[in-house]
N, C-alpha and C. Protein backbone atom coordinates (compact mmCIF):
# COMPACT_ATOMS: atom_id res chain seq x y z
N UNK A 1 0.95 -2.94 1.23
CA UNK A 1 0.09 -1.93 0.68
C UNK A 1 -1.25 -1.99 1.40
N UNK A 2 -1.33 -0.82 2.26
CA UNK A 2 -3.03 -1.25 2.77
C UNK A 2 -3.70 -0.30 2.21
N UNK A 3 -5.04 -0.88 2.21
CA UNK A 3 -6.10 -0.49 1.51
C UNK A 3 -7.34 0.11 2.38
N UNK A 4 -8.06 1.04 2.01
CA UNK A 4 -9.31 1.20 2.63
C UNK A 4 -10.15 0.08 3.11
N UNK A 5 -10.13 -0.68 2.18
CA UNK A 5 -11.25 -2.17 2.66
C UNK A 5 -10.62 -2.83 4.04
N UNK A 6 -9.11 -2.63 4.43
CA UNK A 6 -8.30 -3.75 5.27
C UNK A 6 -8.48 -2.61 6.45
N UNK A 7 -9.03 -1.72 6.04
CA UNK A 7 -9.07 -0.43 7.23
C UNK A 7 -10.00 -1.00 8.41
N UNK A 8 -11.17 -1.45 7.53
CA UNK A 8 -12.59 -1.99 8.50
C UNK A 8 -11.98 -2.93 9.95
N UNK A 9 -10.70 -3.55 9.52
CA UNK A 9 -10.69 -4.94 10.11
C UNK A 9 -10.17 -4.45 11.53
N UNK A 10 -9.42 -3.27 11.47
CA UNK A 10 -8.87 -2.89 12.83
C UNK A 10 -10.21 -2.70 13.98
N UNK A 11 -11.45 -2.65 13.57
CA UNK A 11 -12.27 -2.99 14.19
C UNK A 11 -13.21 -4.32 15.12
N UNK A 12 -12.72 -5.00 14.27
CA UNK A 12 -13.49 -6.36 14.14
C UNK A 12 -12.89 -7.33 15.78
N UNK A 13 -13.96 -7.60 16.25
CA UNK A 13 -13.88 -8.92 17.24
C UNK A 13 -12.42 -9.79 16.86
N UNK A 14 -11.86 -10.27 17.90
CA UNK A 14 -10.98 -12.10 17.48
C UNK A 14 -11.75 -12.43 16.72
N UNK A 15 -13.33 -12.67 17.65
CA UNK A 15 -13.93 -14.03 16.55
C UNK A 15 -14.27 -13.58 14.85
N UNK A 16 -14.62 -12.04 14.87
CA UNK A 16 -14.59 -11.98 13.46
C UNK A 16 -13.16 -11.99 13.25
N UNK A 17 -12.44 -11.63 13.00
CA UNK A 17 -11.20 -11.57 12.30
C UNK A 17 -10.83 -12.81 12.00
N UNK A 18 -11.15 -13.90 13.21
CA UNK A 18 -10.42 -15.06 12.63
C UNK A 18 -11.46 -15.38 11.81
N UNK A 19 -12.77 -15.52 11.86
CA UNK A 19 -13.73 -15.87 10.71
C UNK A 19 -13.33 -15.03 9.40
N UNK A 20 -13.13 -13.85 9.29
CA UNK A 20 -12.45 -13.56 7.99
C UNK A 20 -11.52 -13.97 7.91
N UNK A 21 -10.42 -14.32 8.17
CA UNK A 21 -9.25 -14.60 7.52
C UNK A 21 -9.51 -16.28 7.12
N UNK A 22 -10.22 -17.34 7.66
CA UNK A 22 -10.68 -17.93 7.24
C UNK A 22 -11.32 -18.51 6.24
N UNK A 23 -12.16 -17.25 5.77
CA UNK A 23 -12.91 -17.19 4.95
C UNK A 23 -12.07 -16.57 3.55
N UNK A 24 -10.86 -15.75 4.13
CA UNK A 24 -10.07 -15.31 2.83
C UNK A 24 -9.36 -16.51 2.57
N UNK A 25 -8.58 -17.15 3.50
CA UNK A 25 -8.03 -18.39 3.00
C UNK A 25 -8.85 -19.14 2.16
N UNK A 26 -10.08 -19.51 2.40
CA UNK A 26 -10.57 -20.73 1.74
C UNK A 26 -10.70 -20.48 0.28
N UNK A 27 -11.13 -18.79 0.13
CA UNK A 27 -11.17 -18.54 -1.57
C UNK A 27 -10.39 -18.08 -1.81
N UNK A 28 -8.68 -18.13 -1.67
CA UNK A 28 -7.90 -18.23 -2.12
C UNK A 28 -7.08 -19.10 -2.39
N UNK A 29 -7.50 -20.73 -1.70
CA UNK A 29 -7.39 -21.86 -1.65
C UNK A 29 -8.47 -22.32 -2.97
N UNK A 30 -9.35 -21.44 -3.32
CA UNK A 30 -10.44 -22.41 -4.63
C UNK A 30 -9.44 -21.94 -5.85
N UNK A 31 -8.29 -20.98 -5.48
CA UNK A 31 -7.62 -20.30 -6.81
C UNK A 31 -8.01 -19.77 -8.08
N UNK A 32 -9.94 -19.46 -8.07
CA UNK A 32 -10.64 -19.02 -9.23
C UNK A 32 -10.64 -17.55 -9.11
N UNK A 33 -9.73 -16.90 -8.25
CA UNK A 33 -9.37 -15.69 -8.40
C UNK A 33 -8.54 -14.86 -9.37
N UNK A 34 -8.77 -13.38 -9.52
CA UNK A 34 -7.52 -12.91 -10.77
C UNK A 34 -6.22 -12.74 -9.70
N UNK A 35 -4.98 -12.22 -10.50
CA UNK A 35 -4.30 -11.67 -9.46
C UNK A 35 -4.85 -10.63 -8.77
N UNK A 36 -4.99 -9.84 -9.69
CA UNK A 36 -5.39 -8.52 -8.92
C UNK A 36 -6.55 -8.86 -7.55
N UNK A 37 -7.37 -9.75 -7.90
CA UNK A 37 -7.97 -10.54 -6.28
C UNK A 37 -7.54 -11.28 -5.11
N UNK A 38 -6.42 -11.76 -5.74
CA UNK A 38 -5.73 -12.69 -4.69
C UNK A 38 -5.00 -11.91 -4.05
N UNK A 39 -4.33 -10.64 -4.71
CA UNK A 39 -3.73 -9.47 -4.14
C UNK A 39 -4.40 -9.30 -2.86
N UNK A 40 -5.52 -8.78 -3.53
CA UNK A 40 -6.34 -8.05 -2.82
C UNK A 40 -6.89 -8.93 -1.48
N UNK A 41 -6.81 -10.28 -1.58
CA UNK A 41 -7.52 -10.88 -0.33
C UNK A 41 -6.15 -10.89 0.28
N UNK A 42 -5.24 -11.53 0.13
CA UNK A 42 -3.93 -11.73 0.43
C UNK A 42 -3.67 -10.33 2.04
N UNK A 43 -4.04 -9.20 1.25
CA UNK A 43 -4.05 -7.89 2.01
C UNK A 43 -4.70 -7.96 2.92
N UNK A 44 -6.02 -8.52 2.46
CA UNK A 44 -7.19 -8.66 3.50
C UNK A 44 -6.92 -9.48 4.62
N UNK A 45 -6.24 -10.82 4.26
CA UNK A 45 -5.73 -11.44 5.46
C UNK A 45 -4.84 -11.46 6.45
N UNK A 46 -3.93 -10.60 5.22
CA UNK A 46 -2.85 -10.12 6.70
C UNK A 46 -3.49 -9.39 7.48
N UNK A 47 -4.48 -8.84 7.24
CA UNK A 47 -5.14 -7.39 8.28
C UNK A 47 -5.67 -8.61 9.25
N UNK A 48 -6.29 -9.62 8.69
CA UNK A 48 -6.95 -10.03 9.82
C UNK A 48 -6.02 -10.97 10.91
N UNK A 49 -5.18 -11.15 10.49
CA UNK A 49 -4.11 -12.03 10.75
C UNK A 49 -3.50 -11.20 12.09
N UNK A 50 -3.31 -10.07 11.72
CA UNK A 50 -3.04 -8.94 12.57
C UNK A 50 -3.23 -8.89 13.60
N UNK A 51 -5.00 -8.25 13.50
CA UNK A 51 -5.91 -8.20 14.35
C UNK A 51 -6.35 -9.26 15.33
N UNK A 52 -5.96 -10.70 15.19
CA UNK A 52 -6.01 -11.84 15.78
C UNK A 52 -5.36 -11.78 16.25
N UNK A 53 -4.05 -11.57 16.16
CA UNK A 53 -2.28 -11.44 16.74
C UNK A 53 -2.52 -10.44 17.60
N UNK A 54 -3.14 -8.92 17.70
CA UNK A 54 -3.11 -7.76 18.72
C UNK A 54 -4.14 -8.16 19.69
N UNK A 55 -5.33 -8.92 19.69
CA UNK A 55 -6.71 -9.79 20.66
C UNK A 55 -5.74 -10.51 21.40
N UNK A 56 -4.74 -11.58 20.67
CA UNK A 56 -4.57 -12.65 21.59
C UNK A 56 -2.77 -11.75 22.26
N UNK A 57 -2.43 -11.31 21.83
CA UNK A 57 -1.46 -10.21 22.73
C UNK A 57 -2.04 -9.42 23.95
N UNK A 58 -2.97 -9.01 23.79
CA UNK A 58 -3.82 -8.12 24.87
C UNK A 58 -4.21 -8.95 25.70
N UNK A 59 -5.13 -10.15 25.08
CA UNK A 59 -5.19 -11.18 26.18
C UNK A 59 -4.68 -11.47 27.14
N UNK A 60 -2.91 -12.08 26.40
CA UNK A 60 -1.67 -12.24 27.06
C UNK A 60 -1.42 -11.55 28.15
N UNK A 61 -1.69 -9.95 27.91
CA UNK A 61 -0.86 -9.09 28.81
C UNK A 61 -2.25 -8.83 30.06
N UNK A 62 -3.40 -9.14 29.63
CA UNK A 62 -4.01 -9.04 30.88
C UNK A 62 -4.45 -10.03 31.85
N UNK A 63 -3.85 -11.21 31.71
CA UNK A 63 -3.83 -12.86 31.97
C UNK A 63 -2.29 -12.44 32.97
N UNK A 64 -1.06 -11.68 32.51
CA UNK A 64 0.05 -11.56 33.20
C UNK A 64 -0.54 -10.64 34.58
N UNK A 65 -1.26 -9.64 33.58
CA UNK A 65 -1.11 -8.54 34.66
C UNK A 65 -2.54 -8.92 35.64
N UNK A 66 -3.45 -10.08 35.74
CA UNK A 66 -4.13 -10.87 36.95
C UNK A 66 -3.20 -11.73 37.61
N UNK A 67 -2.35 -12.61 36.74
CA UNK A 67 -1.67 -12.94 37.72
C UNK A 67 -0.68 -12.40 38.61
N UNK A 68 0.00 -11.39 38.41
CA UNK A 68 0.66 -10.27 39.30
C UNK A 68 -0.10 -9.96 40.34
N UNK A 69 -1.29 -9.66 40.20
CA UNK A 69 -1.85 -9.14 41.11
C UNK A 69 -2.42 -10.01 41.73
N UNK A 70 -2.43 -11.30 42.08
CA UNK A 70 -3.11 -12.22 42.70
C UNK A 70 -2.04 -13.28 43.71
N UNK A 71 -0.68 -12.38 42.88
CA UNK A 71 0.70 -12.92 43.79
C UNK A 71 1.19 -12.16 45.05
């Protein structure tokens, strides 16, 4: 289920994204959340989780495509 709030994240740096998802882990790790919050971060982290995963993919593919060209 995505949400408007998980919308922001398709924006965000690696380094932010991994700092949020970080930061969602840890207060969902204190467990003084409702469900309906843990939901809600839960969401939040996959987005950022994501967005870390599509940085370090792109990375990948432009690390291949220097070394191609340097062969």
């Amino acid at each position: 289920m995505a949400t408007a709030q998980n919308a922001d994240v398709s924006s965000l740096s690696y380094e932010q994204a991994r700092d949020e998802l970080i930061r969602v882990v840890s207060e969902l790790e204190q467990g003084s959340s409702t469900l309906e919050e843990s939901l809600s971060l839960w969401e939040r982290g996959e987005a950022a989780a994501k967005r870390c995963e599509e940085w370090l993919l792109g990375a990948k593919a432009r690390l291949d495509a220097a070394r191609s060209s340097a062969e």
